[in-house]
PDB file of N, CA and C in Angstrom:
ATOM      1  N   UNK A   1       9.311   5.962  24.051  1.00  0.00           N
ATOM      2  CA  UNK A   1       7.948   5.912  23.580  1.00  0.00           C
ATOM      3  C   UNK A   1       7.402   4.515  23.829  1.00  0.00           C
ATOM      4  N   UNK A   2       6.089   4.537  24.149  1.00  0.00           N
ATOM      5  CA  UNK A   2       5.746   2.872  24.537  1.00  0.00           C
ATOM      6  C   UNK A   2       4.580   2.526  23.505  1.00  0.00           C
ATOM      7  N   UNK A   3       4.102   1.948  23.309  1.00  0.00           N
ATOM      8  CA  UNK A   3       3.018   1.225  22.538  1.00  0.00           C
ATOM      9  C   UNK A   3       2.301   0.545  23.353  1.00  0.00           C
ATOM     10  N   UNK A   4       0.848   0.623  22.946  1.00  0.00           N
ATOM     11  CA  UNK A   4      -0.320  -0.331  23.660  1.00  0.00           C
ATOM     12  C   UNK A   4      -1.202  -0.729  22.832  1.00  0.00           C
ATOM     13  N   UNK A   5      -1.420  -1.697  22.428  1.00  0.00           N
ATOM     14  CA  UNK A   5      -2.023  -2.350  21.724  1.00  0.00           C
ATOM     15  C   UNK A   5      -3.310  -2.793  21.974  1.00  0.00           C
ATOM     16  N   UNK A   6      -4.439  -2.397  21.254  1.00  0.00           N
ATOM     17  CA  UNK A   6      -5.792  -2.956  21.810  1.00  0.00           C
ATOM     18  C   UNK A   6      -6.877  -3.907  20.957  1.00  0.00           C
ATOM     19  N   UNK A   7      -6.535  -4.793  21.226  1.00  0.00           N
ATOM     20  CA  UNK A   7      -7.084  -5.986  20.038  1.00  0.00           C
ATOM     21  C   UNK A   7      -8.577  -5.328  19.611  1.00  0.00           C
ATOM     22  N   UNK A   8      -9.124  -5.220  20.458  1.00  0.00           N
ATOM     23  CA  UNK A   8     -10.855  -5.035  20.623  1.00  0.00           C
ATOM     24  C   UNK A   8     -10.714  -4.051  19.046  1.00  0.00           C
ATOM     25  N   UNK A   9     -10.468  -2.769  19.090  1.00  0.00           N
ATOM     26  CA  UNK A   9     -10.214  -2.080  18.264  1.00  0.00           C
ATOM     27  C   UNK A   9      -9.379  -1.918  17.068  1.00  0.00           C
ATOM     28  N   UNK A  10      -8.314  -3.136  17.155  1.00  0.00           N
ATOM     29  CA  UNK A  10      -7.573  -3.303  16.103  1.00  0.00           C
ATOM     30  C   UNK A  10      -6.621  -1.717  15.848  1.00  0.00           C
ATOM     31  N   UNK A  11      -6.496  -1.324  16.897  1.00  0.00           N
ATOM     32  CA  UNK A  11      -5.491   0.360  17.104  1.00  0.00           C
ATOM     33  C   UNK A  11      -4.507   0.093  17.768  1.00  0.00           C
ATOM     34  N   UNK A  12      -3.244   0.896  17.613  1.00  0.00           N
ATOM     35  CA  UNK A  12      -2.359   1.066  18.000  1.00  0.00           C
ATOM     36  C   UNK A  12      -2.185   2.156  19.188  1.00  0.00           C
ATOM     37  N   UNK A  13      -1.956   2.496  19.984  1.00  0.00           N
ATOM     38  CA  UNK A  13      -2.209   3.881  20.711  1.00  0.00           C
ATOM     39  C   UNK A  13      -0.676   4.472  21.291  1.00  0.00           C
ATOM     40  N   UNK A  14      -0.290   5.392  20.544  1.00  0.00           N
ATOM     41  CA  UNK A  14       1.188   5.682  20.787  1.00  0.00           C
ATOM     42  C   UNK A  14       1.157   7.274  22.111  1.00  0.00           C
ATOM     43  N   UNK A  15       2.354   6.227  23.263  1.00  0.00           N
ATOM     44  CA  UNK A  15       1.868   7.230  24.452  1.00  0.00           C
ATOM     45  C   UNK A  15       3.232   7.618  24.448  1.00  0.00           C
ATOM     46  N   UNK A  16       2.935   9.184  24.454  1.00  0.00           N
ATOM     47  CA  UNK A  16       4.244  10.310  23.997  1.00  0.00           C
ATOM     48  C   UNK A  16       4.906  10.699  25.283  1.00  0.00           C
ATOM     49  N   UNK A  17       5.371  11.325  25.806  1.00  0.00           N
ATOM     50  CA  UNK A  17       6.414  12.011  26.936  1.00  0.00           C
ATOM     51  C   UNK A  17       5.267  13.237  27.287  1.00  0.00           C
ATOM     52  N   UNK A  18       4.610  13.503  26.468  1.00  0.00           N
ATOM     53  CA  UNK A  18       3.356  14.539  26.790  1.00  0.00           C
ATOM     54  C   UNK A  18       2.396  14.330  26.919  1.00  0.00           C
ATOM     55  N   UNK A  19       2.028  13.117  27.325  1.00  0.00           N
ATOM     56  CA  UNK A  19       0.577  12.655  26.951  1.00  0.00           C
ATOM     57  C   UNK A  19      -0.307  12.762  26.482  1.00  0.00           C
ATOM     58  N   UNK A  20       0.275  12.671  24.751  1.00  0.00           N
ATOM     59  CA  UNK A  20      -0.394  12.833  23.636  1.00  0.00           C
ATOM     60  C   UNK A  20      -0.428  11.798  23.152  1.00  0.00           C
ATOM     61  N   UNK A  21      -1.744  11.522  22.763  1.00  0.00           N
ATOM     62  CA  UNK A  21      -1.928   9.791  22.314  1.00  0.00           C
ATOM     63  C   UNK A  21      -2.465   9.809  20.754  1.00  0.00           C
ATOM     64  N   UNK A  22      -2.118   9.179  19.772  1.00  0.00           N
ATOM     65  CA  UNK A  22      -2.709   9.036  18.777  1.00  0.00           C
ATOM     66  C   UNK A  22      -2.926   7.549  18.592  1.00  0.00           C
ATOM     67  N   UNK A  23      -3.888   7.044  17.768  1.00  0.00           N
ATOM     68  CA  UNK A  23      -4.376   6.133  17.527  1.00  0.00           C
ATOM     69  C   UNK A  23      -4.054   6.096  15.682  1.00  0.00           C
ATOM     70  N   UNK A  24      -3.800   4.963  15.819  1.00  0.00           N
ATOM     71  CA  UNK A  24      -3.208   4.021  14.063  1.00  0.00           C
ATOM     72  C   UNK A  24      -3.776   3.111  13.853  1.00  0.00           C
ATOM     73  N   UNK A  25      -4.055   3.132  12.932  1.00  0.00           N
ATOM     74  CA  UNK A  25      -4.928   1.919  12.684  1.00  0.00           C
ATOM     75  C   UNK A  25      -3.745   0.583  11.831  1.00  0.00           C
ATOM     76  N   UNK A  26      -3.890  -0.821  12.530  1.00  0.00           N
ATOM     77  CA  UNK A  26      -2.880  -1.594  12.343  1.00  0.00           C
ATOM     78  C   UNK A  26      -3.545  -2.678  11.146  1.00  0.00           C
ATOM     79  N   UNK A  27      -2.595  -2.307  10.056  1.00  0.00           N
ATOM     80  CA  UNK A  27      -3.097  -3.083   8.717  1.00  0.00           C
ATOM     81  C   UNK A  27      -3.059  -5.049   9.078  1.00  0.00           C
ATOM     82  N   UNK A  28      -3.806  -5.723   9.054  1.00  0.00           N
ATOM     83  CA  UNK A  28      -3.421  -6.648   9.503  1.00  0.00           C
ATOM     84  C   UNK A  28      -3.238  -7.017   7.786  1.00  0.00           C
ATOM     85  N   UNK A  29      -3.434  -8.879   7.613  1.00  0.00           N
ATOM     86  CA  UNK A  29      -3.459  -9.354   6.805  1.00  0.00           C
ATOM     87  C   UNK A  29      -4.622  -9.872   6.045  1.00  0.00           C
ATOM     88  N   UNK A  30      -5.474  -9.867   6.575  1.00  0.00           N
ATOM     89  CA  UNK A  30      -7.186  -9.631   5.792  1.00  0.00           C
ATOM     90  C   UNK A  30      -7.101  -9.348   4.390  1.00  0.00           C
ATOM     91  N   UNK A  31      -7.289 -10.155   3.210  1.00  0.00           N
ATOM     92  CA  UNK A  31      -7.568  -9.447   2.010  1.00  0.00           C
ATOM     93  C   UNK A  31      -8.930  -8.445   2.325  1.00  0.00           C
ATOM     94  N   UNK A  32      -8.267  -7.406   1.328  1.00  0.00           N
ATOM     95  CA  UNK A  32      -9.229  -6.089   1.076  1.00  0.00           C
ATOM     96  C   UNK A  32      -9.452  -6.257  -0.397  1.00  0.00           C
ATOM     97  N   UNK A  33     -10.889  -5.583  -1.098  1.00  0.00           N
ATOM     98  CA  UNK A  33     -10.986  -5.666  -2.104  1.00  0.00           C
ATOM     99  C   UNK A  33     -10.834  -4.401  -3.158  1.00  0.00           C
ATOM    100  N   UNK A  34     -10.168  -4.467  -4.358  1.00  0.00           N
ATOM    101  CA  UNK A  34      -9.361  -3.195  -4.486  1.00  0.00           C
ATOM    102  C   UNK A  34     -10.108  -3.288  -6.056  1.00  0.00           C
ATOM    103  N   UNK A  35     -10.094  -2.321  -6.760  1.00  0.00           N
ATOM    104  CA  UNK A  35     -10.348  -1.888  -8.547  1.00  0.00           C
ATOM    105  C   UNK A  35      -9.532  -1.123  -8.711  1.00  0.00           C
ATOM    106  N   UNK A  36      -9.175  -2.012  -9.789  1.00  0.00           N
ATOM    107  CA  UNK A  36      -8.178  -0.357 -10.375  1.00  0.00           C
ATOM    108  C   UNK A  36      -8.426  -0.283 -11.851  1.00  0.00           C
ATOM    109  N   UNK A  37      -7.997   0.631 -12.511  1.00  0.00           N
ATOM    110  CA  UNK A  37      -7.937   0.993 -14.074  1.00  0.00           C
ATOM    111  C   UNK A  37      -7.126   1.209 -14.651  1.00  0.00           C
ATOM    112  N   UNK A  38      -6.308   0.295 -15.303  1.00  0.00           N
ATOM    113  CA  UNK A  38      -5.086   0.038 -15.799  1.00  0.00           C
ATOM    114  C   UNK A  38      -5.535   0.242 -17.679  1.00  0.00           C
ATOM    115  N   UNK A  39      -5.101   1.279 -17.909  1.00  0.00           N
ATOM    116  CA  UNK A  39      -5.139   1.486 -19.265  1.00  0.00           C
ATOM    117  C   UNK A  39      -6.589   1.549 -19.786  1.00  0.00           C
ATOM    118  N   UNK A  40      -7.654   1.704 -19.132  1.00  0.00           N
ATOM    119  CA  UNK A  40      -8.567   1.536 -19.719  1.00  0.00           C
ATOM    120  C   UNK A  40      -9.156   0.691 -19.423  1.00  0.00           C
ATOM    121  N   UNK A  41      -8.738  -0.550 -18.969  1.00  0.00           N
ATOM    122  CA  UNK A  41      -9.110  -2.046 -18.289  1.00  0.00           C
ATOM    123  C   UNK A  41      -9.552  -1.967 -16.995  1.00  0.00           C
ATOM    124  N   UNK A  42     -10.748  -2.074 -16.570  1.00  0.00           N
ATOM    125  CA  UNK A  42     -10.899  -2.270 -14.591  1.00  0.00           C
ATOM    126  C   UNK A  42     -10.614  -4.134 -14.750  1.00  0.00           C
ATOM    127  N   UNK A  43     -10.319  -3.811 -13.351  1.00  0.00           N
ATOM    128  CA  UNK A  43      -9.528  -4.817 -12.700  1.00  0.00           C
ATOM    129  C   UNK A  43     -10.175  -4.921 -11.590  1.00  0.00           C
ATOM    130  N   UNK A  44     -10.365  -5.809 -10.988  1.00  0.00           N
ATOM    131  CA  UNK A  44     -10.792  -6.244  -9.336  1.00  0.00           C
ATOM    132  C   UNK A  44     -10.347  -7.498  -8.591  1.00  0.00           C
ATOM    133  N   UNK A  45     -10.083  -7.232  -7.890  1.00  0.00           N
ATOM    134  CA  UNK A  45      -9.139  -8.189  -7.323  1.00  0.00           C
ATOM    135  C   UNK A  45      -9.195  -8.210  -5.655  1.00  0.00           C
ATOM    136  N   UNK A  46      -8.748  -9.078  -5.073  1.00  0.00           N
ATOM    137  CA  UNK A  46      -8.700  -9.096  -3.438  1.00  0.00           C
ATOM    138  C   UNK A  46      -7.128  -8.979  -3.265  1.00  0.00           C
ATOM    139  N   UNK A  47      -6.556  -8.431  -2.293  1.00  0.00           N
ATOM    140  CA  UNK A  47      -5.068  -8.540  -1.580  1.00  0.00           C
ATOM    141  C   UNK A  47      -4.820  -7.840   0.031  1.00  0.00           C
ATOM    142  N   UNK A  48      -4.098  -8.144   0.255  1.00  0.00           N
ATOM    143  CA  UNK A  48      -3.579  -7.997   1.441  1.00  0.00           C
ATOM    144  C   UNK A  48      -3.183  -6.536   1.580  1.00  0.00           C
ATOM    145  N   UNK A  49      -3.149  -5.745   2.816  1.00  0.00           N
ATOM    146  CA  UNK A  49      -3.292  -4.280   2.964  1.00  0.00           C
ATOM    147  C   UNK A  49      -1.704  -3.816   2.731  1.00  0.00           C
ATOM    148  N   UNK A  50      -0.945  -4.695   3.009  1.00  0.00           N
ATOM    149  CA  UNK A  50       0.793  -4.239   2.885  1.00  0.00           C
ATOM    150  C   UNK A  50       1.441  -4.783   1.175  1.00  0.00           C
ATOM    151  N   UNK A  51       0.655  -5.274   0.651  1.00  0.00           N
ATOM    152  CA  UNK A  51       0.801  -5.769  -0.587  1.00  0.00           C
ATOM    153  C   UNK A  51       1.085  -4.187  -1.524  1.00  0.00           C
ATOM    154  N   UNK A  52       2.437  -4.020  -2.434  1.00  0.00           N
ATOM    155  CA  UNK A  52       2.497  -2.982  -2.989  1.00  0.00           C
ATOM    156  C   UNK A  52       2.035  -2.709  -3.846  1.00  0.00           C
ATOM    157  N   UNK A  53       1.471  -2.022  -4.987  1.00  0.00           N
ATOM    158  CA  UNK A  53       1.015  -1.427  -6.135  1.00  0.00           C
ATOM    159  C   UNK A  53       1.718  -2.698  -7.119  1.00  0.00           C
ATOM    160  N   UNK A  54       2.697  -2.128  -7.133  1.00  0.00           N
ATOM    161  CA  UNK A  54       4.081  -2.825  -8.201  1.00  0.00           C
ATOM    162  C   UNK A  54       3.703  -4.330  -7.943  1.00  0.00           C
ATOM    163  N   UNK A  55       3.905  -5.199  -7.354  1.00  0.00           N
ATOM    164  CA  UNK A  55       3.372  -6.297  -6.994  1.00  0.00           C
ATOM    165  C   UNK A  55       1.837  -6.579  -7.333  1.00  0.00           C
ATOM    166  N   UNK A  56       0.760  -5.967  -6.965  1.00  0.00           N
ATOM    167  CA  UNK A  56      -0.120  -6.102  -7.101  1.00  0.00           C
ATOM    168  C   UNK A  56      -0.451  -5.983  -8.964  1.00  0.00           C
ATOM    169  N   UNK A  57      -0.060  -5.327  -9.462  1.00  0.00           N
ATOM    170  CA  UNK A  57       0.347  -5.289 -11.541  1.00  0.00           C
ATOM    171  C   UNK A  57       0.711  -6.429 -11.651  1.00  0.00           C
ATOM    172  N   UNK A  58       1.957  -6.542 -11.133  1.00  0.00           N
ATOM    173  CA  UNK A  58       3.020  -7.866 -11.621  1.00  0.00           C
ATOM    174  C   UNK A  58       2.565  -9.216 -11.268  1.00  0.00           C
ATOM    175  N   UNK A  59       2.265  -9.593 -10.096  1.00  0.00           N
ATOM    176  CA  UNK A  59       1.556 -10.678  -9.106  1.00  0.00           C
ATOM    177  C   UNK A  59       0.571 -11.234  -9.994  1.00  0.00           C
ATOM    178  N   UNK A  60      -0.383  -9.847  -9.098  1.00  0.00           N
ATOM    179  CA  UNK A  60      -1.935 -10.363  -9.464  1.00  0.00           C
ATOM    180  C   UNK A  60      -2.312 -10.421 -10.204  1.00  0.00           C
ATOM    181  N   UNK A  61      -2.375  -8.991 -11.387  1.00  0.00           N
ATOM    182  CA  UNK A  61      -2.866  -8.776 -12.569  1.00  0.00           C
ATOM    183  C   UNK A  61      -1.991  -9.460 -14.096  1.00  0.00           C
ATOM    184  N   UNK A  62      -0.593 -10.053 -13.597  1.00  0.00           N
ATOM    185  CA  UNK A  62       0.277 -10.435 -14.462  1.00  0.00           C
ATOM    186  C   UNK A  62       0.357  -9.281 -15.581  1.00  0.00           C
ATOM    187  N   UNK A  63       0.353  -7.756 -14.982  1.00  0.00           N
ATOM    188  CA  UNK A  63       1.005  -7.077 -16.036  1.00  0.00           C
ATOM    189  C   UNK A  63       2.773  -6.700 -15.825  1.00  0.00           C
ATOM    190  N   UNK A  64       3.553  -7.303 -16.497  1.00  0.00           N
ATOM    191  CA  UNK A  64       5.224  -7.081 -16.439  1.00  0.00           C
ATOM    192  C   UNK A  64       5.922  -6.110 -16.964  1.00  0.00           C
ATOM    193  N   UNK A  65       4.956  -4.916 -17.730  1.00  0.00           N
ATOM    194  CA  UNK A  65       5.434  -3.907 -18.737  1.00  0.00           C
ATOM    195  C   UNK A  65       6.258  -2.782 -16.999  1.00  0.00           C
ATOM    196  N   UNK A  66       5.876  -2.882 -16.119  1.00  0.00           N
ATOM    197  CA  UNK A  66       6.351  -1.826 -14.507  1.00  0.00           C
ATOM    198  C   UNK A  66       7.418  -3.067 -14.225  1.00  0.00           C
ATOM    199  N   UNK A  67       8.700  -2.804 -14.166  1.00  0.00           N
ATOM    200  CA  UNK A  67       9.711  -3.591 -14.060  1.00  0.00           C
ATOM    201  C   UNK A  67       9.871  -3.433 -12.151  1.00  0.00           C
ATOM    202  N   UNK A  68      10.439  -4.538 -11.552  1.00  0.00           N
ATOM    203  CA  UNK A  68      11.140  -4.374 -10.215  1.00  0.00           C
ATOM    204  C   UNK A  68      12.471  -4.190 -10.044  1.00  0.00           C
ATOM    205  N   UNK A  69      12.905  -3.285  -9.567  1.00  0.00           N
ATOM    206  CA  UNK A  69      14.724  -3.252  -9.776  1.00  0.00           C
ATOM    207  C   UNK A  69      14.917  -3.218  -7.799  1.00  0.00           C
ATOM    208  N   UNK A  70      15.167  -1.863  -7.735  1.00  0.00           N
ATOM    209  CA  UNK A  70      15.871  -1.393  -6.370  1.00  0.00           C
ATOM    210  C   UNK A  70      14.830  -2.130  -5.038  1.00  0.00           C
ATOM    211  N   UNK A  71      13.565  -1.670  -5.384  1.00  0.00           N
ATOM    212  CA  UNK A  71      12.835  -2.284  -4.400  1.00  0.00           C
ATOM    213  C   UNK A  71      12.509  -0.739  -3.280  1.00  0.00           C
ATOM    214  N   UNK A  72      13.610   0.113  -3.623  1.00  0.00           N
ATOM    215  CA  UNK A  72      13.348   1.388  -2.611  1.00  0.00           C
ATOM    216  C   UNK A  72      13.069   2.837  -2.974  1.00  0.00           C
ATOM    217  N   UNK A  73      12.232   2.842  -4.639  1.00  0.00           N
ATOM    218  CA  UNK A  73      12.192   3.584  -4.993  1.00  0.00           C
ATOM    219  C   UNK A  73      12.852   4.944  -5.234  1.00  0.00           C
ATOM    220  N   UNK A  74      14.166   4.009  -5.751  1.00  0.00           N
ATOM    221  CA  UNK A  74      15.510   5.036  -6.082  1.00  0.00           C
ATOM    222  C   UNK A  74      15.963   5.134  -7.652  1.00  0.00           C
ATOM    223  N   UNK A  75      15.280   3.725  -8.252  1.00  0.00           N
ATOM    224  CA  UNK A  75      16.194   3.667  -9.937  1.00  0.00           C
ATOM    225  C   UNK A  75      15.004   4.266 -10.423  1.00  0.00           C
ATOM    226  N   UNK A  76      13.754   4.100 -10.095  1.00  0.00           N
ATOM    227  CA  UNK A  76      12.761   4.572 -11.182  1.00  0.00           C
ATOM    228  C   UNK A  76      11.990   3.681 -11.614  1.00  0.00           C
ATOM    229  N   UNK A  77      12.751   2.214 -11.858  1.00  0.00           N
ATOM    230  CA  UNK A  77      12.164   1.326 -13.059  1.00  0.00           C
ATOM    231  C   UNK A  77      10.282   0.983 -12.724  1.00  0.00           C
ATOM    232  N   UNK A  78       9.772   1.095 -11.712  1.00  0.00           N
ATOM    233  CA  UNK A  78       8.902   1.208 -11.630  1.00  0.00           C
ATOM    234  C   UNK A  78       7.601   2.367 -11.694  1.00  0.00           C
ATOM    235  N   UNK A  79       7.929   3.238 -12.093  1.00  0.00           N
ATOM    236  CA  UNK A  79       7.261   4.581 -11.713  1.00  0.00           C
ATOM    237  C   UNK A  79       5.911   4.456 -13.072  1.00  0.00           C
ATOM    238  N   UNK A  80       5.200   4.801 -12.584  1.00  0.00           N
ATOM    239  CA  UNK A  80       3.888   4.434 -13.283  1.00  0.00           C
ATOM    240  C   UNK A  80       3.307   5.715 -13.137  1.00  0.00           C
ATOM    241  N   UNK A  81       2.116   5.729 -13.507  1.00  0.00           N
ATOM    242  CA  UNK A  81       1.274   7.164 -13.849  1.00  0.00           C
ATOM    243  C   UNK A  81      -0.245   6.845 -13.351  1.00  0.00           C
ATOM    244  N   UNK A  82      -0.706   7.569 -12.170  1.00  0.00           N
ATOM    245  CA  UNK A  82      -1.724   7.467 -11.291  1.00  0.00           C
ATOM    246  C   UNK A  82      -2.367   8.759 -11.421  1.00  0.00           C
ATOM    247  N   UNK A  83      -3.402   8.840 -12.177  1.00  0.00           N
ATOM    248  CA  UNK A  83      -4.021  10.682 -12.194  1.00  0.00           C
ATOM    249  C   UNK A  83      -3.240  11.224 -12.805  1.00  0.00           C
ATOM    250  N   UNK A  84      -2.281  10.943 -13.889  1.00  0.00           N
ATOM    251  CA  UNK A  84      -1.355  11.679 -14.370  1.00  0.00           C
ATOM    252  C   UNK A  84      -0.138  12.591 -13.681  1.00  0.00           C
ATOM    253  N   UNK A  85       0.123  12.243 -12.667  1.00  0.00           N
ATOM    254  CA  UNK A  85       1.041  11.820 -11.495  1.00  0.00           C
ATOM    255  C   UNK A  85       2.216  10.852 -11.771  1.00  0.00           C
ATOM    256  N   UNK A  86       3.055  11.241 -11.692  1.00  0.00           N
ATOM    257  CA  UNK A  86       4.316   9.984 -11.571  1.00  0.00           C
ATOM    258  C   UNK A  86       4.481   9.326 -10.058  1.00  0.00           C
ATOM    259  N   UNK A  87       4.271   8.024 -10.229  1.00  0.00           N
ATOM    260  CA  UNK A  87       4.584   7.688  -9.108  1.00  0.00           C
ATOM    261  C   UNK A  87       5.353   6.424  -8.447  1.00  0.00           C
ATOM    262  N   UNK A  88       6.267   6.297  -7.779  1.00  0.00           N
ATOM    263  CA  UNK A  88       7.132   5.062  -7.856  1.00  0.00           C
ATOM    264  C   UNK A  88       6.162   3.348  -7.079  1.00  0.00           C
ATOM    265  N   UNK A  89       5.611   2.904  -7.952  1.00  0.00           N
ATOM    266  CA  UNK A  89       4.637   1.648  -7.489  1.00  0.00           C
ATOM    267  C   UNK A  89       5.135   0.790  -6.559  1.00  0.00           C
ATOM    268  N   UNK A  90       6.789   0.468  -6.210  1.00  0.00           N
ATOM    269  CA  UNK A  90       7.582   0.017  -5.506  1.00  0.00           C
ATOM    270  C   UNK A  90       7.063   0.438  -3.824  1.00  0.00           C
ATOM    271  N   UNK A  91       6.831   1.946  -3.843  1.00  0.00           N
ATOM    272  CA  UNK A  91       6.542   2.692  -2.259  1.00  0.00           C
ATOM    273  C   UNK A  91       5.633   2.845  -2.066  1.00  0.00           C
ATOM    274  N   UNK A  92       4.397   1.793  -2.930  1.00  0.00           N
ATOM    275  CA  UNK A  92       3.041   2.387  -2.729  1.00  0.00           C
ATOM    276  C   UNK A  92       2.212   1.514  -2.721  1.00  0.00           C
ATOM    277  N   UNK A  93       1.507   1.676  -1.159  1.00  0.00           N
ATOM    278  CA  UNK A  93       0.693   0.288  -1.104  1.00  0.00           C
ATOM    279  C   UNK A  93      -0.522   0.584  -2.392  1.00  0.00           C
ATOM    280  N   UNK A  94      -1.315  -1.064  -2.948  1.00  0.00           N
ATOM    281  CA  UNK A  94      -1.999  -1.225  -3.715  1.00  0.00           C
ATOM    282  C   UNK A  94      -3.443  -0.347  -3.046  1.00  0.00           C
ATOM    283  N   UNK A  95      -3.664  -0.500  -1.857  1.00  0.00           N
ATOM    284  CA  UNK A  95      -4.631   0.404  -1.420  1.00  0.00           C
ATOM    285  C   UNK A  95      -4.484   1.441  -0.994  1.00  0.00           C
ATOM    286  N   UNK A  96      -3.453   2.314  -1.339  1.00  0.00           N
ATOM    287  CA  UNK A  96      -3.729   3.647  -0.986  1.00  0.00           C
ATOM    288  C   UNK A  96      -4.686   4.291  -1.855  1.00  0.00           C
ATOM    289  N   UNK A  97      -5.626   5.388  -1.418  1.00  0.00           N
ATOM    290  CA  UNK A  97      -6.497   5.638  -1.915  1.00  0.00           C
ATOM    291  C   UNK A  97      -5.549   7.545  -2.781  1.00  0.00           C
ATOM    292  N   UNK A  98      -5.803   7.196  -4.204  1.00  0.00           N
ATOM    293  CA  UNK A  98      -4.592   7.936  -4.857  1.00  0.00           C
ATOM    294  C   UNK A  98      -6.245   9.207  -6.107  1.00  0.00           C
TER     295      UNK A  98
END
């Protein structure tokens, strides 16, 4: 599989054995600006697109009650509640749209 990279567009363009091409869009490092609602509290904040959920609590917002353990969303210690959803904050970027 090869990769081609096209600055202009900031895409990735992945060229298959079939010449099927999809286009990705490549997260750079640009803060993005994110809100969230943590208990009742909005929050707003700027971070980086690969920056995780879990990090982004702990980091930015200095909330420590979402612990970091495994890092690979295997012990749990992070799993938080998004829409009433369980979800491990460790595997989840701060901007996914949830």
């Amino acid at each position: 599989m090869a990769a081609r990279l096209n600055m202009e567009e900031n895409s990735l363009a992945l060229i298959t054995s079939n010449s099927l091409t999809q286009e990705l869009k490549i997260l750079g490092s640009q803060e993005v600006d994110l809100s969230l609602n943590v208990n009742n509290v909005s929050y707003s904040l700027k971070q980086e697109p690969r920056v995780t959920l879990l990090d982004a609590l702990r980091e930015k917002l200095g909330l420590l009650g979402t612990k970091k353990a495994c890092d690979r969303g295997e012990c749990g210690a992070c799993i938080i509640l998004v829409n009433g959803r369980r979800i491990n904050s460790c595997m989840t970027l701060g901007t996914d749209k949830k």
